[in-house]
N, C-alpha and C. Protein backbone atom coordinates (compact mmCIF):
# COMPACT_ATOMS: atom_id res chain seq x y z
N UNK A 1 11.09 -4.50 -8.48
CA UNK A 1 11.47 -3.47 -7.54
C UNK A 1 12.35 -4.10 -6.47
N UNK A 2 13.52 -3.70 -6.15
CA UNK A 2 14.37 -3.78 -5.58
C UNK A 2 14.42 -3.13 -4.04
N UNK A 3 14.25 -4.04 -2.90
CA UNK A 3 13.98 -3.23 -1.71
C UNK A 3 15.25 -3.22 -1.19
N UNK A 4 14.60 -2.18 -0.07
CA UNK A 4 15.71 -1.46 0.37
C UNK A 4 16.55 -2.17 1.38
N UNK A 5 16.14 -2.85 2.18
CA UNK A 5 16.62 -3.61 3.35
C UNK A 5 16.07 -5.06 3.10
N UNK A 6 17.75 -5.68 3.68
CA UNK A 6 17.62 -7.27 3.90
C UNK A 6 16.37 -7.74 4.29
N UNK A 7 16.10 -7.67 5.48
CA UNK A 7 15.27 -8.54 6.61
C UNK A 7 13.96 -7.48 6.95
N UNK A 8 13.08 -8.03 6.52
CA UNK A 8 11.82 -7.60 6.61
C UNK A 8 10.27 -7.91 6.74
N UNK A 9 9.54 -7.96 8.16
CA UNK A 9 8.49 -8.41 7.84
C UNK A 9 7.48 -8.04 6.57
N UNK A 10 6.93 -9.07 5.87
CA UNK A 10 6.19 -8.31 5.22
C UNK A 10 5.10 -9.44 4.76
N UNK A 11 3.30 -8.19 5.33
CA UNK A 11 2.17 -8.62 5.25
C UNK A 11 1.87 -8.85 4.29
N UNK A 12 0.70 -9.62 3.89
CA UNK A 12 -0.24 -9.90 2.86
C UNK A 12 -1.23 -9.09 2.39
N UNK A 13 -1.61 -7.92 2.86
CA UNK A 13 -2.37 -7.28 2.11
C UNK A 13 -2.17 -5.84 2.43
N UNK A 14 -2.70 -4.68 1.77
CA UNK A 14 -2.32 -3.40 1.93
C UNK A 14 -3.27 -2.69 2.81
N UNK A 15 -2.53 -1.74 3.11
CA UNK A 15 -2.46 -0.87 4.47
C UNK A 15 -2.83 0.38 4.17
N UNK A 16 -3.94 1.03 5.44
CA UNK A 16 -3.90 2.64 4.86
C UNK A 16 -2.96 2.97 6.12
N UNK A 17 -2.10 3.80 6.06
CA UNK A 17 -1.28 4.46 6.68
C UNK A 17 -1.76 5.85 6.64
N UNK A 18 -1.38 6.36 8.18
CA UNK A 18 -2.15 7.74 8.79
C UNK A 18 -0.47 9.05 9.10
N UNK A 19 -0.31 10.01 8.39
CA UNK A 19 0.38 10.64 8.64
C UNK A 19 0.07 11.03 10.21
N UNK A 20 0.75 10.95 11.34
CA UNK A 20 0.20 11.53 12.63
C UNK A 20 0.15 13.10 12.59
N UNK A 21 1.01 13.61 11.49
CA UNK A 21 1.49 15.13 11.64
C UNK A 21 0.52 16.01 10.89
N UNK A 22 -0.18 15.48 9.64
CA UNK A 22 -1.03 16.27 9.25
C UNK A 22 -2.57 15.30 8.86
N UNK A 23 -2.30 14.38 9.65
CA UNK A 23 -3.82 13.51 9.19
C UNK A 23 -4.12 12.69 7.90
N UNK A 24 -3.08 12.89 7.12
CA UNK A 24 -3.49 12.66 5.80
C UNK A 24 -3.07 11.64 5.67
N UNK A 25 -3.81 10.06 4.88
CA UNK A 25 -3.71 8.69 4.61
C UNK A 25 -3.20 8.35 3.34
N UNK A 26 -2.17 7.34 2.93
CA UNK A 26 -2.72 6.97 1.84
C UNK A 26 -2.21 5.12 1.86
N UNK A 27 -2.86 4.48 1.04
CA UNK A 27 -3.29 2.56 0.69
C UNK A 27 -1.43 2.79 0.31
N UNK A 28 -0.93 2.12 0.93
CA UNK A 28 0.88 1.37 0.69
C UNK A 28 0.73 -0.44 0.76
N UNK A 29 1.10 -0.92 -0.70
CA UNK A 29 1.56 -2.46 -0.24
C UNK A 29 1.82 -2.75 0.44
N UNK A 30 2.14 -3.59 0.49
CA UNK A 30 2.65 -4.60 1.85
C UNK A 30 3.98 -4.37 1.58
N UNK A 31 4.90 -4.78 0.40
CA UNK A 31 6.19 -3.86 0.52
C UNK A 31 6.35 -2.76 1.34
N UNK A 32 5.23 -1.71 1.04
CA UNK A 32 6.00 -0.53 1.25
C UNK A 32 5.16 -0.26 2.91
N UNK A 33 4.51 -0.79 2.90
CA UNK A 33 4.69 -0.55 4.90
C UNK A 33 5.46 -1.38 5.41
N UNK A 34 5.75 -2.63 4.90
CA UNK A 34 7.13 -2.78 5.46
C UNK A 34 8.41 -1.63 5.57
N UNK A 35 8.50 -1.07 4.76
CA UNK A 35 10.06 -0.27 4.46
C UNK A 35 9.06 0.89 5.19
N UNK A 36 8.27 1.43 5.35
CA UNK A 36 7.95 2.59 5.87
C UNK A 36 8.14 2.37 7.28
N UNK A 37 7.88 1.06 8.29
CA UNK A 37 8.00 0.35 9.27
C UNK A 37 9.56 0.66 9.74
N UNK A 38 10.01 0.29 9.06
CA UNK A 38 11.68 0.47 8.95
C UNK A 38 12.25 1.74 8.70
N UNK A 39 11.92 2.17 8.09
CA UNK A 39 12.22 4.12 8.38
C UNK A 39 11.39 4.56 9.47
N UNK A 40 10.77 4.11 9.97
CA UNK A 40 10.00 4.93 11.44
C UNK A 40 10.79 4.19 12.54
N UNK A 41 11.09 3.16 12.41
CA UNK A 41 11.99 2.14 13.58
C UNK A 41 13.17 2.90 13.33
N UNK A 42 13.91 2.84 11.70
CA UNK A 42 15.44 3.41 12.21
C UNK A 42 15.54 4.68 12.91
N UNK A 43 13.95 5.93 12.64
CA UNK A 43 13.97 7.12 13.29
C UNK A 43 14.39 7.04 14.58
N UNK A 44 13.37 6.60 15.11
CA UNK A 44 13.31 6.27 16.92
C UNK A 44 15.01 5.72 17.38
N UNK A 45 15.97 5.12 16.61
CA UNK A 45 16.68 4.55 17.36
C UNK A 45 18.18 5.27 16.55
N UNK A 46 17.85 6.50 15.99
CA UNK A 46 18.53 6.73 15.61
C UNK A 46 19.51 6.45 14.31
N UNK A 47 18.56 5.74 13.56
CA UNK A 47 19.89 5.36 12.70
C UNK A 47 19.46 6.04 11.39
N UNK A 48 20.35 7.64 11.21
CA UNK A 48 19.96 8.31 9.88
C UNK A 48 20.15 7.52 8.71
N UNK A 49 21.38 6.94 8.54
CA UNK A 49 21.73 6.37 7.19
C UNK A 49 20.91 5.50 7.03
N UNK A 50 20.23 4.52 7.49
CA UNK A 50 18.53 3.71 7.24
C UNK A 50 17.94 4.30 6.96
N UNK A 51 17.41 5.38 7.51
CA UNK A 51 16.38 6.19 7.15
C UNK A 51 16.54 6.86 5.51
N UNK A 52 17.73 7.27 5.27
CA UNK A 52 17.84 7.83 4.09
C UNK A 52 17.55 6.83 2.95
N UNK A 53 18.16 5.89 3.17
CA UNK A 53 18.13 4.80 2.40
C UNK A 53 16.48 4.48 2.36
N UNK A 54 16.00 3.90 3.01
CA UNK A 54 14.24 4.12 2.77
C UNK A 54 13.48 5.35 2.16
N UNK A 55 14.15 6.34 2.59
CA UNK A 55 13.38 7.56 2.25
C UNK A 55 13.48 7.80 0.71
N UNK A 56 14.72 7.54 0.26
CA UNK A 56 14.96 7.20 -1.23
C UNK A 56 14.40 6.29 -2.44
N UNK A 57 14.13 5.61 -1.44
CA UNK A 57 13.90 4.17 -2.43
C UNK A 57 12.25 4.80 -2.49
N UNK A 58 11.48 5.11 -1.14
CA UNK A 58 10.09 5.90 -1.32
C UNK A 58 9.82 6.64 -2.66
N UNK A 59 11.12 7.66 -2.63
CA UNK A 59 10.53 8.75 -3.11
C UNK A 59 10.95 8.14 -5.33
N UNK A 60 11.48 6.84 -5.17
CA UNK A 60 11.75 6.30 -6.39
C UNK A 60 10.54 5.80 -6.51
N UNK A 61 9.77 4.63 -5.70
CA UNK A 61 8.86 4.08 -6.01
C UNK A 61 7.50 4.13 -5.91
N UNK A 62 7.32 5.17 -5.00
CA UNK A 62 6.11 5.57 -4.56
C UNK A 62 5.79 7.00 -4.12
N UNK A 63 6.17 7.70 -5.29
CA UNK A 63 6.41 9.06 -4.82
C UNK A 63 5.13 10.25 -4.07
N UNK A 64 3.81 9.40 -4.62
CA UNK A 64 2.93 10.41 -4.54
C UNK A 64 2.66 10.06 -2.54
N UNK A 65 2.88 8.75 -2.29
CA UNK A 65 2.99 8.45 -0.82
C UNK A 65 4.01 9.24 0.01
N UNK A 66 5.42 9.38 -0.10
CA UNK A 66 6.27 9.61 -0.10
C UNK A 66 5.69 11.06 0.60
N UNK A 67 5.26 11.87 -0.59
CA UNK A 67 4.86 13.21 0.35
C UNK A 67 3.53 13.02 1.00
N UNK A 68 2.86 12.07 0.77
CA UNK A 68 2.05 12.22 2.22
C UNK A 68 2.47 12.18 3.50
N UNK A 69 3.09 11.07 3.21
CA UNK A 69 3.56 10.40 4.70
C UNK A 69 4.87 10.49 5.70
N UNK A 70 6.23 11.00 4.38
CA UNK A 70 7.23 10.77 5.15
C UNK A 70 7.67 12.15 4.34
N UNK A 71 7.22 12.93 3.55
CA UNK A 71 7.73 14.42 3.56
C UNK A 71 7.44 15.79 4.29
């Protein structure tokens, strides 16, 4: 699997991630809270074309997360 962005922290073990908008969790690698990290950072600072680019690669590799968390 081919990530989406250069430069990226990324942890050692997996993460439950909390939708803030409807409550709902789900377990993401350590890959992919990295890149989810990075689509919530490019949100805040504005940068759509990051965001798309993450949001894509989500909805390739991890789709059933994808609509928990970032659809």
């Amino acid at each position: 699997m081919k990530l989406p962005y250069k430069h990226m922290l990324i942890g050692a073990e997996p993460e439950i991630i909390v939708n803030p908008y409807s409550g709902h969790s789900a377990t993401l690698t350590p890959e992919a809270v990295a890149v989810y990290d990075m689509i919530k950072g490019a949100e805040m600072l504005g940068k759509y074309e990051m965001v798309r680019h993450g949001l894509d690669w989500f909805r390739e590799y991890f789709p059933e997360e994808y609509f928990i968390l970032l659809d």
